[in-house]
Protein backbone atom coordinates (compact mmCIF):
# COMPACT_ATOMS: atom_id res chain seq x y z
CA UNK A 1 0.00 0.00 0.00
CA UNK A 2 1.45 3.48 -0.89
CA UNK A 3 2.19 6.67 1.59
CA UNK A 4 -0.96 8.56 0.41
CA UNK A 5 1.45 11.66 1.00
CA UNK A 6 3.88 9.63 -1.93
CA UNK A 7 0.78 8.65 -3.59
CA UNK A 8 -0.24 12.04 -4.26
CA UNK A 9 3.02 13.25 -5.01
CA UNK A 10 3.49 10.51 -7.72
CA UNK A 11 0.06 11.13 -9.39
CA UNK A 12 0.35 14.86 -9.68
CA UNK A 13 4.08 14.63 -10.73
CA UNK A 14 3.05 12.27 -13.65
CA UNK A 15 0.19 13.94 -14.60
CA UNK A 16 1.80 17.39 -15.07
CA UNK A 17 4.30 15.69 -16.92
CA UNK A 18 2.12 14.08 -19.39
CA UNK A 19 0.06 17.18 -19.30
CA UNK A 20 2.64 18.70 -20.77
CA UNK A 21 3.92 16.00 -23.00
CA UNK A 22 0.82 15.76 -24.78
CA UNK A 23 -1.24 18.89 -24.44
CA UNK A 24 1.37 21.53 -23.43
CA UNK A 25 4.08 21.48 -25.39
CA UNK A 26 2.99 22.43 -28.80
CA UNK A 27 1.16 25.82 -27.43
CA UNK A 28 4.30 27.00 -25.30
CA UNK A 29 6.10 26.27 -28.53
CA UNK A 30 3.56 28.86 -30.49
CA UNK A 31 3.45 31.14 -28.20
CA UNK A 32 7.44 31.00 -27.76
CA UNK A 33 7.86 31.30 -31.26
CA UNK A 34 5.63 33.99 -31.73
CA UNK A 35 7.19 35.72 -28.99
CA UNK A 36 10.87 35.38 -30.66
CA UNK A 37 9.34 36.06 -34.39
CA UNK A 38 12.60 34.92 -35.78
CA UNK A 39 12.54 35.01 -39.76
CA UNK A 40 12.13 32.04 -41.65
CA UNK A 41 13.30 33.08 -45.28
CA UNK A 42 11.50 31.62 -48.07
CA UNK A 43 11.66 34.01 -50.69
CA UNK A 44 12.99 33.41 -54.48
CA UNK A 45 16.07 32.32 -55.13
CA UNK A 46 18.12 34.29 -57.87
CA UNK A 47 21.31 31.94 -57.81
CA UNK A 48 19.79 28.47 -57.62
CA UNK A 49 22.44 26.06 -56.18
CA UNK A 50 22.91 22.32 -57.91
CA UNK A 51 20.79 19.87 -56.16
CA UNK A 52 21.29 16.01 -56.09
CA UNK A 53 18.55 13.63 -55.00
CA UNK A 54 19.91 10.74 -53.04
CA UNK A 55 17.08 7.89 -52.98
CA UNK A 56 17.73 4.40 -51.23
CA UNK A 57 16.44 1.33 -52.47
CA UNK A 58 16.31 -2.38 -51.97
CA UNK A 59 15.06 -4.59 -54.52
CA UNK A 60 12.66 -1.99 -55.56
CA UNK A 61 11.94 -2.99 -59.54
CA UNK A 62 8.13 -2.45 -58.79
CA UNK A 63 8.17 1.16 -58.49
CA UNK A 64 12.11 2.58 -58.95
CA UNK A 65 10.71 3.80 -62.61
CA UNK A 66 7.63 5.52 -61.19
CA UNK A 67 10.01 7.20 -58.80
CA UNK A 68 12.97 8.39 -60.85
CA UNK A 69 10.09 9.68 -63.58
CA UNK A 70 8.78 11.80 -60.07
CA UNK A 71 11.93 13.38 -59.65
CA UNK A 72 12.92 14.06 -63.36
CA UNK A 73 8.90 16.09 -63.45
CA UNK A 74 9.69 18.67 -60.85
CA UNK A 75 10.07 21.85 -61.26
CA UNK A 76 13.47 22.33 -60.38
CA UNK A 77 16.01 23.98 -63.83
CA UNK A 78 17.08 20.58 -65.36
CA UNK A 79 20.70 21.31 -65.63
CA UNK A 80 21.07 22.23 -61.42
CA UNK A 81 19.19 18.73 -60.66
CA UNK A 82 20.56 15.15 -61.10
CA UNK A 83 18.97 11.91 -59.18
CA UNK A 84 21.47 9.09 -57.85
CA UNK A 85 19.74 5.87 -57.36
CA UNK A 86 21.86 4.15 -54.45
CA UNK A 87 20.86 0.04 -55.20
CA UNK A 88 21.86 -2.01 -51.42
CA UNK A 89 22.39 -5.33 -52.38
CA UNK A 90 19.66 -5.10 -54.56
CA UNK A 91 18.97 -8.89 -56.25
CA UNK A 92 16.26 -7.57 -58.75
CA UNK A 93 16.18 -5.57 -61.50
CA UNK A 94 16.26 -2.17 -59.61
CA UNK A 95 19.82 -0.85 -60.62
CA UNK A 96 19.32 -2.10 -64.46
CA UNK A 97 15.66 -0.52 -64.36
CA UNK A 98 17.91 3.19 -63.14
CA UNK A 99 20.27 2.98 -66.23
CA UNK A 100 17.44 2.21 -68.77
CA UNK A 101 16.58 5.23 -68.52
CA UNK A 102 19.80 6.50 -70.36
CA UNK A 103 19.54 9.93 -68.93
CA UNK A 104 22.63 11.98 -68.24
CA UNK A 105 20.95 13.28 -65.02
CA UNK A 106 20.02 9.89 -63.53
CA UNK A 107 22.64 7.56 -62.55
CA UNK A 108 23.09 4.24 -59.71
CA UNK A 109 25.37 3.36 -57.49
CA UNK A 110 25.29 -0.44 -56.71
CA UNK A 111 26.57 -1.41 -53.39
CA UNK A 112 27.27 -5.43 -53.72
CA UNK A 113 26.07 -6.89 -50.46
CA UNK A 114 23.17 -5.45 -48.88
CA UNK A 115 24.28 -2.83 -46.02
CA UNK A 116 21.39 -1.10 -44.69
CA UNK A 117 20.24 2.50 -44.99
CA UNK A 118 22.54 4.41 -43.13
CA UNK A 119 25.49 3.00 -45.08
CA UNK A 120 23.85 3.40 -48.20
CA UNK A 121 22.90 7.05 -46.86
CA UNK A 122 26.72 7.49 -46.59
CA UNK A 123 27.71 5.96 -49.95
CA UNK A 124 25.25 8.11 -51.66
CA UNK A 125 26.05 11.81 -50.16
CA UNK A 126 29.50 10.90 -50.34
CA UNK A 127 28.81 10.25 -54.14
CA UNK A 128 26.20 13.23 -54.89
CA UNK A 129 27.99 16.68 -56.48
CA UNK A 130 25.48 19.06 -55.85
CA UNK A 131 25.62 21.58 -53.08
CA UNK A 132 22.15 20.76 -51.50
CA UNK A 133 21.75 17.12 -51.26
CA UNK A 134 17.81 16.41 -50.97
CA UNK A 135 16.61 12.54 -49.62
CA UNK A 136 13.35 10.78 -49.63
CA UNK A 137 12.20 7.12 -50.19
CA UNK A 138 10.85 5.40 -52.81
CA UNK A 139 7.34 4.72 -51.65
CA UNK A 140 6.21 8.32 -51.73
CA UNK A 141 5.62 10.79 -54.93
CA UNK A 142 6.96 14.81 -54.65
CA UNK A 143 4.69 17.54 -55.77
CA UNK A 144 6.50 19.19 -58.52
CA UNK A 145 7.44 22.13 -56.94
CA UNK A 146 8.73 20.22 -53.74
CA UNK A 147 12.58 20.77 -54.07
CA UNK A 148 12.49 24.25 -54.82
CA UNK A 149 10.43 24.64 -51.71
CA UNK A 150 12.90 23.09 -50.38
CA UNK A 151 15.96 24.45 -51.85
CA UNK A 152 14.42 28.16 -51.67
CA UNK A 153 15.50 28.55 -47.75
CA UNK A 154 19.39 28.27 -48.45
CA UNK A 155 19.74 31.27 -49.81
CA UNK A 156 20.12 32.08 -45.98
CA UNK A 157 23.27 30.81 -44.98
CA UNK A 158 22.18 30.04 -41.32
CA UNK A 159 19.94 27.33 -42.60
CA UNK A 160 21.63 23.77 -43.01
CA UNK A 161 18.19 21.18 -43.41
CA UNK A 162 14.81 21.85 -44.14
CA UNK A 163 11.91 19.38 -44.08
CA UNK A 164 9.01 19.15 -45.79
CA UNK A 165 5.72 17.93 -44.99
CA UNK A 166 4.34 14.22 -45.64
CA UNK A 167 0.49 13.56 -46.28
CA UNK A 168 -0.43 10.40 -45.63
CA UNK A 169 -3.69 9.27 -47.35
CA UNK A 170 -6.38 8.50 -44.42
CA UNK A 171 -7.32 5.30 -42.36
CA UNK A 172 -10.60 3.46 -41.99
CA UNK A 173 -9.63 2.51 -38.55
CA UNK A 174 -10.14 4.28 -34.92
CA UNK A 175 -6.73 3.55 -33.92
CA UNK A 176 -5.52 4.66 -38.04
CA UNK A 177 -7.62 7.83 -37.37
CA UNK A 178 -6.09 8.58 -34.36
CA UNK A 179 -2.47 7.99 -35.31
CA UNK A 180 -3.33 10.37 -38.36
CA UNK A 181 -4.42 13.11 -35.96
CA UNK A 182 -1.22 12.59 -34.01
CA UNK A 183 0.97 13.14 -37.35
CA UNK A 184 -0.89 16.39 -37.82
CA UNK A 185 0.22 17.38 -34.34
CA UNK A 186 3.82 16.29 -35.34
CA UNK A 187 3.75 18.48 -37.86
CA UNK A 188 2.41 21.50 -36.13
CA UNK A 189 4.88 21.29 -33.50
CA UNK A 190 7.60 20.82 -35.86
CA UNK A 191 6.65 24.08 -37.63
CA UNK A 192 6.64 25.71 -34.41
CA UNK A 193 9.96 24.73 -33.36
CA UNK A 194 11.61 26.10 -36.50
CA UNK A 195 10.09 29.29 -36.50
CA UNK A 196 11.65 29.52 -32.87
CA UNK A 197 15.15 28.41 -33.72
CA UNK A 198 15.19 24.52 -35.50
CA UNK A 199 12.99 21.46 -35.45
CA UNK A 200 14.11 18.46 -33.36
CA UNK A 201 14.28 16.04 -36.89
CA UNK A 202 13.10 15.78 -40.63
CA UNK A 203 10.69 13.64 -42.16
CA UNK A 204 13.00 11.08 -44.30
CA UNK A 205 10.77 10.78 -46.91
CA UNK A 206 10.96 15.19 -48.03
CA UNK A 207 14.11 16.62 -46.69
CA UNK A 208 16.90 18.51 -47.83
CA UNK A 209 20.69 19.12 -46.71
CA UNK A 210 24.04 21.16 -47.29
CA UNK A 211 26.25 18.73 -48.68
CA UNK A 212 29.34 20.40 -46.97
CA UNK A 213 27.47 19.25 -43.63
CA UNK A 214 27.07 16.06 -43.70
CA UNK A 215 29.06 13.37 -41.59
CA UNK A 216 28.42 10.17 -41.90
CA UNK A 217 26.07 8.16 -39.51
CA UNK A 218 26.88 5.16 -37.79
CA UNK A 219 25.54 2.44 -39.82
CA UNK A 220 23.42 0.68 -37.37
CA UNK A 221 21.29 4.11 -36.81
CA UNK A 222 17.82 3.50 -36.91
CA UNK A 223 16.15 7.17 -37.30
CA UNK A 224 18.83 8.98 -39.82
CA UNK A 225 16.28 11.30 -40.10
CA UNK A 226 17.02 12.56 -36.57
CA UNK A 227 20.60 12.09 -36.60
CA UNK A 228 21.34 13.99 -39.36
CA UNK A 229 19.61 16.73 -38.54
CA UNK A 230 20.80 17.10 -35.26
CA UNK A 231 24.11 16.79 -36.25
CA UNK A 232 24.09 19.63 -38.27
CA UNK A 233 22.20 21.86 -35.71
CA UNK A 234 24.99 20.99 -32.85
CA UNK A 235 27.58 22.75 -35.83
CA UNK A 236 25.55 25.88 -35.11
CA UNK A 237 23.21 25.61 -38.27
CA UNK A 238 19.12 25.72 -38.67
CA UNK A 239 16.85 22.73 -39.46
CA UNK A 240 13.44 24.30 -40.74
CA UNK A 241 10.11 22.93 -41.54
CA UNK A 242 8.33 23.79 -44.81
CA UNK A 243 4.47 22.53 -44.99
CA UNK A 244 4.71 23.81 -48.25
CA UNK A 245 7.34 20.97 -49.63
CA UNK A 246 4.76 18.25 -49.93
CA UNK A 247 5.57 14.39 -50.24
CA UNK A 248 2.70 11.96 -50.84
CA UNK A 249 2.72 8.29 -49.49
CA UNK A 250 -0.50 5.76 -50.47
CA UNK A 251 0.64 4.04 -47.59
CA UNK A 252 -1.87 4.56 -44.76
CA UNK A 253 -1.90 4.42 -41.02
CA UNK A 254 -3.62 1.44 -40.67
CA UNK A 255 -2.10 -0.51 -37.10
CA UNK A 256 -1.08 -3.22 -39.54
CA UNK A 257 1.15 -1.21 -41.27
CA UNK A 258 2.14 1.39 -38.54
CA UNK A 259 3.33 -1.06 -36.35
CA UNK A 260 6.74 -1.47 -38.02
CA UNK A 261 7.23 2.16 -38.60
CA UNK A 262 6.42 3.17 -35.22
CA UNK A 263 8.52 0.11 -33.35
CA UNK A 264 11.24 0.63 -35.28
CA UNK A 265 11.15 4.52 -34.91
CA UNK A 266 11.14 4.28 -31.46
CA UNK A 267 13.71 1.90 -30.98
CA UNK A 268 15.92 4.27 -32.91
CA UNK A 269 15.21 7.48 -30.03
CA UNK A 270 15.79 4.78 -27.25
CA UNK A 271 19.02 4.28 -29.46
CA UNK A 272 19.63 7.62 -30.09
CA UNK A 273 18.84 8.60 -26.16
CA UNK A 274 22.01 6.10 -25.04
CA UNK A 275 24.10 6.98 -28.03
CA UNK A 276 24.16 10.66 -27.63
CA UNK A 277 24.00 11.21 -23.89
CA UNK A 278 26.05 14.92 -24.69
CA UNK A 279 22.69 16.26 -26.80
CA UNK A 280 21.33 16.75 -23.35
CA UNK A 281 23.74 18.91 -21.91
CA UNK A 282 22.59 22.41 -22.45
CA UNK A 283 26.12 24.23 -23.04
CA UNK A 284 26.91 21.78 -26.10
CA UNK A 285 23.43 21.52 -27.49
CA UNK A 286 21.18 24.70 -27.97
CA UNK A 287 18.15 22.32 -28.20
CA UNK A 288 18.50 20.26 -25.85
CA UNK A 289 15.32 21.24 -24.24
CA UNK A 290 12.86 20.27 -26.89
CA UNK A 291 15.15 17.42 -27.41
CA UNK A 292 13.72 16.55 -24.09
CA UNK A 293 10.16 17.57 -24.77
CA UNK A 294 9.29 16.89 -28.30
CA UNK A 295 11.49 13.08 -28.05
CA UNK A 296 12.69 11.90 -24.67
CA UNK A 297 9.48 12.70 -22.52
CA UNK A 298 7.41 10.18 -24.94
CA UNK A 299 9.77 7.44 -24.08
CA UNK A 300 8.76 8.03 -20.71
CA UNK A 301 5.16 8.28 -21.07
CA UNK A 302 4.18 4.60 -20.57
CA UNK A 303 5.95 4.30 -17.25
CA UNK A 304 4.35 7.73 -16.51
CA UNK A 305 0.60 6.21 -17.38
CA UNK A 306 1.65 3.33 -15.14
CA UNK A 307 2.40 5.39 -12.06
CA UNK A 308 -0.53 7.90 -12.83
CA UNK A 309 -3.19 4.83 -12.50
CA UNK A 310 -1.12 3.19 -9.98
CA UNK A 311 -1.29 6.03 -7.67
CA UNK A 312 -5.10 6.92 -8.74
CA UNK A 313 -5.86 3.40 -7.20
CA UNK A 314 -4.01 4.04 -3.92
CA UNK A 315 -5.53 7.16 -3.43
CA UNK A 316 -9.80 6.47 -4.51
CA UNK A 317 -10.99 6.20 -1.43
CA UNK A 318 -11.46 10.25 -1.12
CA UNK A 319 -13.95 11.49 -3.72
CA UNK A 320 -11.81 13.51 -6.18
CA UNK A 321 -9.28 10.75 -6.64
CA UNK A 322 -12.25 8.34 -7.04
CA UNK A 323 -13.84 10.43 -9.75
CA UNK A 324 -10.60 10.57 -11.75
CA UNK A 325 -9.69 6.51 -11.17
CA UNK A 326 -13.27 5.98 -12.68
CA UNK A 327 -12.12 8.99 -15.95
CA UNK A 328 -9.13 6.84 -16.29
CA UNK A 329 -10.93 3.74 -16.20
CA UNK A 330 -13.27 4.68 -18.99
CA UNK A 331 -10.72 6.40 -21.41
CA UNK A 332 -8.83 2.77 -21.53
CA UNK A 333 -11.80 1.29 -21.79
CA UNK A 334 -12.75 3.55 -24.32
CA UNK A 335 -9.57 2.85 -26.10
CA UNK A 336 -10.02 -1.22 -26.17
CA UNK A 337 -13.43 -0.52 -27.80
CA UNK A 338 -11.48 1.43 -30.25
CA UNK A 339 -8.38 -1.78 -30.83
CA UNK A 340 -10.97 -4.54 -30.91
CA UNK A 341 -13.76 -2.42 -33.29
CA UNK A 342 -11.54 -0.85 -35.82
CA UNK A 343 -14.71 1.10 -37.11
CA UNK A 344 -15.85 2.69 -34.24
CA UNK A 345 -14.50 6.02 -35.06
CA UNK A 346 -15.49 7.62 -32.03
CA UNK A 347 -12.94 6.60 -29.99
CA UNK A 348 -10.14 6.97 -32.09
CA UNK A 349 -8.13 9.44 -30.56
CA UNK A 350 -8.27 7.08 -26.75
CA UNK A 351 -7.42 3.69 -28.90
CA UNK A 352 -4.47 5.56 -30.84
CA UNK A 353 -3.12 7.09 -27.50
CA UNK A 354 -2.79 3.44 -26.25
CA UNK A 355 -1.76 1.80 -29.56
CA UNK A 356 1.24 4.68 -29.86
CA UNK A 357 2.02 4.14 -25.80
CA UNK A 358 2.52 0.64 -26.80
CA UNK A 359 4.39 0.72 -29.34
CA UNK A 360 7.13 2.87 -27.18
CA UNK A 361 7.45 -0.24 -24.87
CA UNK A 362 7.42 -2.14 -28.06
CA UNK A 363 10.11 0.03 -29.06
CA UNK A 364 12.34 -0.24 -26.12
CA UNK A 365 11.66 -4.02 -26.65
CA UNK A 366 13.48 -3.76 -29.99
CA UNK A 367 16.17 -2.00 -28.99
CA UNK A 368 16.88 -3.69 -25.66
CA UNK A 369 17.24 -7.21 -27.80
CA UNK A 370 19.03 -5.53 -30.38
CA UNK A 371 16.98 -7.18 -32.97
CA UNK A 372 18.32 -5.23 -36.36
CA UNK A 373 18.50 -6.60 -40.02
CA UNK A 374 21.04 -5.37 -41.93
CA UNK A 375 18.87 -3.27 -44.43
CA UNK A 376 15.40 -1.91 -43.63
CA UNK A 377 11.83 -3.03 -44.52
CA UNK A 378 10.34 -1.35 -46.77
CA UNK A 379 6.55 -1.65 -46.80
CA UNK A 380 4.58 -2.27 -50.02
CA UNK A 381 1.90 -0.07 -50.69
């Protein structure tokens, strides 16, 4: 039986801190940012710098074609763009489907055993020549004016990654629905962030970087998308967020599908949590405090949940706690409805909360057990 003086301490403690996880941080973040009104440039460009697109692929013959004919469609001048096509230990017909196409500006590099992403990350910057290096996947399309959205922000010098955005076609499901409403919050705070100084991260499908910045990534990293970003904001440089640079996947957030994103993407901050223990010390990393808010206090949140009912129990004997123990009772009930009747929409938001919450123990799982292939998964749409 808990200290009811330690119960209460323990249930208010973890409720202001998922208060604020969840609910809280995005408005300080708007209201900071609004407060700073730092510029985020995005005019016209008058000297547009060479741009190489590095895209990853593994045995992707199904779709490599649709993708390269993306990239050659965008608006970019066609003499400051060429696409590299990095093939890991590809056994299909991915590279030889790349060099069909005969095109000065499109070219493959074939790595011979099958490395993962990182390294293949690493090949291909190392091989690009143009001065802003922009990634994405395979899976997902660009709008045709996504790169110079993109590219348009390095005309200020400060600025060394922008993101774009990623629209994700919907979900039938409560738990899809929900997840979907937590991307949109993703991107809101991420948007927020920049216009205060940087966002914590990039979305790896619609991203772009200074090719004089990069370092390579150890090649067991599971979120490069954070890594390299924050690598290049700990040399003093920007990361913004551009909602205007659209991607578009036809994958959608259905559990099925989500649940090897999500447990591998949280394996990779548990990863990146223990790798880079220095990213948290406030004189070596200016962001160190939405590192802690927008990444680190989500790892946390399940344990937090755990001590919030825990405590809730100990103390229901008096009436408030007793009122609340029966709120939190009902929102997880709430959210099995949602996990066991996909279609009952109204209870999305409760059934993705758990689902997510899960999948961050799931996560830590992953990464505990060390359970890594040596390329990544890349989910057919």
């Amino acid at each position: 039986m808990l200290n009811p003086a330690l119960a209460t301490t323990m249930f208010w403690l973890s409720l202001a801190c998922l208060a604020f996880t969840f609910a809280g941080y995005l408005p300080l973040m708007a209201v900071a940012a609004r407060l700073r009104r730092r510029s985020n440039w995005s005019g016209s460009i008058s000297l547009q710098p060479s741009v190489s697109v590095v895209i990853c692929a593994h045995n992707e013959a199904d779709r490599i074609a649709r993708r390269v004919g993306n990239l050659l469609a965008s608006d970019w001048p066609p003499d400051r763009l060429d696409i590299l096509i990095v093939s890991d230990g590809s056994t299909d017909a991915t590279a030889e489907i790349v060099r069909q196409f005969q095109n000065p500006r499109v070219s493959v590099l074939e790595l011979p055993q099958r490395r993962g992403k990182p390294a293949a990350l690493n090949a291909g910057v190392a091989a690009a020549t143009g001065d802003i290096v922009v990634l994405g996947d395979t899976r997902q399309e660009f709008a045709p004016d996504a790169i110079a959205k993109l590219v348009r922000h390095f005309a200020d010098p400060a600025v060394g990654a922008v993101s774009g955005a990623l629209f994700i076609q919907g979900a039938d499901s409560a738990v899809g629905g929900g997840v979907d409403a937590y991307w949109r919050m993703e991107k809101a705070i991420r948007a927020a962030e920049a216009r205060w100084d940087s966002c914590i991260g990039c979305t790896g499908a619609v991203y772009a970087i200074r090719r004089a910045l990069f370092r390579p990534i150890p090649e067991d990293t599971l979120i490069d998308d954070v890594v390299i970003p924050m690598q290049i904001a700990l040399r003093g440089h920007r990361v913004l967020f551009d909602p205007e640079a659209r991607a578009f996947d036809p994958q959608t957030l259905e559990p099925e599908r989500e649940r090897i994103r999500k447990r591998r993407t949280l394996a990779g901050n548990f990863q990146m949590l223990f790798r880079y223990p220095g990213w948290l010390l406030p004189w070596r990393n200016r962001l160190w405090w939405q590192l802690i808010a927008h990444k680190y206090l989500r790892l946390a949140a399940p344990f937090l949940l755990a001590l919030l009912f825990a405590s809730n129990a100990a103390l229901r004997d008096e009436p408030l706690y007793r009122a609340l123990f029966i709120g939190q009772c009902g929102f997880y009930l709430a959210a099995l409805l949602g996990l066991a009747l996909p279609r009952l929409r109204l209870v999305s938001l409760p059934a993705a909360f758990v689902f997510l919450n899960w999948m961050t123990l799931a996560g830590l799982w992953h990464y505990l057990r060390g359970t890594r292939q040596p390329g990544w998964q890349a989910a057919k749409s």
